[in-house]
N, C-alpha and C. Protein backbone atom coordinates (compact mmCIF):
# COMPACT_ATOMS: atom_id res chain seq x y z
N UNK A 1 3.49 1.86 9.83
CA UNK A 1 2.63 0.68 9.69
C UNK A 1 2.12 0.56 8.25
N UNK A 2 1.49 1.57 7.81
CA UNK A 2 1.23 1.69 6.56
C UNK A 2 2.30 1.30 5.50
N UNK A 3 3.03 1.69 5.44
CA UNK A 3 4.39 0.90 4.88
C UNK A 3 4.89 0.01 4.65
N UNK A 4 4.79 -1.22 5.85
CA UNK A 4 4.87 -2.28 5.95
C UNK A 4 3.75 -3.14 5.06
N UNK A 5 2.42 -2.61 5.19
CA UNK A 5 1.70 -2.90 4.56
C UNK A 5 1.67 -2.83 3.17
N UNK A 6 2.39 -1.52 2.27
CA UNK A 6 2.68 -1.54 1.25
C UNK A 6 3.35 -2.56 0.58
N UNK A 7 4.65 -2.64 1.34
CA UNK A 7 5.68 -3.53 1.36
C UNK A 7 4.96 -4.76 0.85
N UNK A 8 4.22 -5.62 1.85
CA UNK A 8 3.80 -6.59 1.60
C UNK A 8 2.90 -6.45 0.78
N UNK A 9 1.94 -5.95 0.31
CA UNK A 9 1.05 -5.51 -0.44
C UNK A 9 1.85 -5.95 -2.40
N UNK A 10 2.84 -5.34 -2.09
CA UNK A 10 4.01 -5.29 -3.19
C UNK A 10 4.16 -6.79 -3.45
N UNK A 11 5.09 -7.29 -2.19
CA UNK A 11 5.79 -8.78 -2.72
C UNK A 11 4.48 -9.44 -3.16
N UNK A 12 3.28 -9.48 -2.53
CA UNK A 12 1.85 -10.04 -3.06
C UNK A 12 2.22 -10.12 -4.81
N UNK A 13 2.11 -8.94 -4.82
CA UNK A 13 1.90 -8.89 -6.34
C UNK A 13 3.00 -9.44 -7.54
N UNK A 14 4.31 -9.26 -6.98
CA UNK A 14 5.15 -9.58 -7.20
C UNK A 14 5.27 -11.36 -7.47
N UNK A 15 4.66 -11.68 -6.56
CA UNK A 15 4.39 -13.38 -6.42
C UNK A 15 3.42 -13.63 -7.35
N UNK A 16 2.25 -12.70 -7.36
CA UNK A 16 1.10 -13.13 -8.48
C UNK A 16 0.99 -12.40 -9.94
N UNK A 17 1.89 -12.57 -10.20
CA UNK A 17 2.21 -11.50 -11.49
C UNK A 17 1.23 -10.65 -11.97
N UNK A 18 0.00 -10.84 -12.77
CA UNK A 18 -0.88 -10.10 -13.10
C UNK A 18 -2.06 -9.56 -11.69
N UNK A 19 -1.70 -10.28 -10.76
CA UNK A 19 -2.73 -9.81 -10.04
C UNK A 19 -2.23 -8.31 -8.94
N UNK A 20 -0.91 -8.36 -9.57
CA UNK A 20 0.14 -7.33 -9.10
C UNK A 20 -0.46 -5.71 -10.08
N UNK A 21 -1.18 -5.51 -10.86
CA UNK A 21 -1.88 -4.85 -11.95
C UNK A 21 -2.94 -4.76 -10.76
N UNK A 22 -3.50 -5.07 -10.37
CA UNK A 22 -5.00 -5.01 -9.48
C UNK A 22 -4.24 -4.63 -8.00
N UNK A 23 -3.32 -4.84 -7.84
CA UNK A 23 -2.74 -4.54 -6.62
C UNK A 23 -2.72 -2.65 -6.53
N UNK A 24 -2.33 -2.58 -8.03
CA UNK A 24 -1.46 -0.92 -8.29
C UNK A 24 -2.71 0.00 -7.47
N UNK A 25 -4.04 -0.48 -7.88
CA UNK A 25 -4.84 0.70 -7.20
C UNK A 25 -5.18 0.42 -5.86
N UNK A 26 -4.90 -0.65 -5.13
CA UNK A 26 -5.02 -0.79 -3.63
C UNK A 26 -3.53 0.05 -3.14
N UNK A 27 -2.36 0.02 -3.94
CA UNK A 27 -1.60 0.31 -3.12
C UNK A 27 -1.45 2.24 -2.94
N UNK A 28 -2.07 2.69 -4.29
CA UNK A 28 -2.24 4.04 -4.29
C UNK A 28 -2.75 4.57 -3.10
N UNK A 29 -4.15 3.48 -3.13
CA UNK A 29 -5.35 3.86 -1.97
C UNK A 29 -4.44 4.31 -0.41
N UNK A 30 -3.29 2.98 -0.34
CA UNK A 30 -2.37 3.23 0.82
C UNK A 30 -1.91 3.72 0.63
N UNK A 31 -1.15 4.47 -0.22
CA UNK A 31 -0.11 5.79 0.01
C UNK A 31 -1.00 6.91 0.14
N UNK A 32 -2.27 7.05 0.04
CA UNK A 32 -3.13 8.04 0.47
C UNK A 32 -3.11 8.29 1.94
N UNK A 33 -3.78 6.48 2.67
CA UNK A 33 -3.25 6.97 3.81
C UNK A 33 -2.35 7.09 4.71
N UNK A 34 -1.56 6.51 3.87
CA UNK A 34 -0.06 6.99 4.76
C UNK A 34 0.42 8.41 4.43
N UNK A 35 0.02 9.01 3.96
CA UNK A 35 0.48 10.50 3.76
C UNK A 35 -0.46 11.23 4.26
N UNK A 36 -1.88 10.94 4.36
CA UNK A 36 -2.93 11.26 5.49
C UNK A 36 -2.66 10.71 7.05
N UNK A 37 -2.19 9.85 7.18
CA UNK A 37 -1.32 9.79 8.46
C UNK A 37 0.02 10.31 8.91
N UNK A 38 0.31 11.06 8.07
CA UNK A 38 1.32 11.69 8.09
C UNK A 38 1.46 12.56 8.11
N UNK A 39 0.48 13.38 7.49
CA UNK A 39 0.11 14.66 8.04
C UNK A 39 -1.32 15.07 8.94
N UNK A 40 -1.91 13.73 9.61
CA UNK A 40 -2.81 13.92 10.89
C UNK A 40 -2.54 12.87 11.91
N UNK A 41 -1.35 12.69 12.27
CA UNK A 41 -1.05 11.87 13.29
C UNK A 41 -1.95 11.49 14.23
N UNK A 42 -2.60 10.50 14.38
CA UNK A 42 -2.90 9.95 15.33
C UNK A 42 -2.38 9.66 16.84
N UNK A 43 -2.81 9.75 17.67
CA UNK A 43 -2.82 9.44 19.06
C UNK A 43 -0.64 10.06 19.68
């Protein structure tokens, strides 16, 4: 799920050129928790 979210998170930025720069630290934030979900699986 998290992934997907990246994904899109990405083309976002990709579409808004500079606002793709402000994207970089939201998407870090998500690879945090996707690798925190990844190593504490939920349900």
């Amino acid at each position: 799920a998290f992934g997907d979210i990246r994904r899109n998170l990405a083309e976002v930025g990709d579409a808004k050129g500079q606002r793709g720069v402000e994207l970089d630290a939201e998407l870090r934030v998500v690879a945090v928790l996707d690798e925190n979900a990844e190593a504490f699986p939920v349900g």
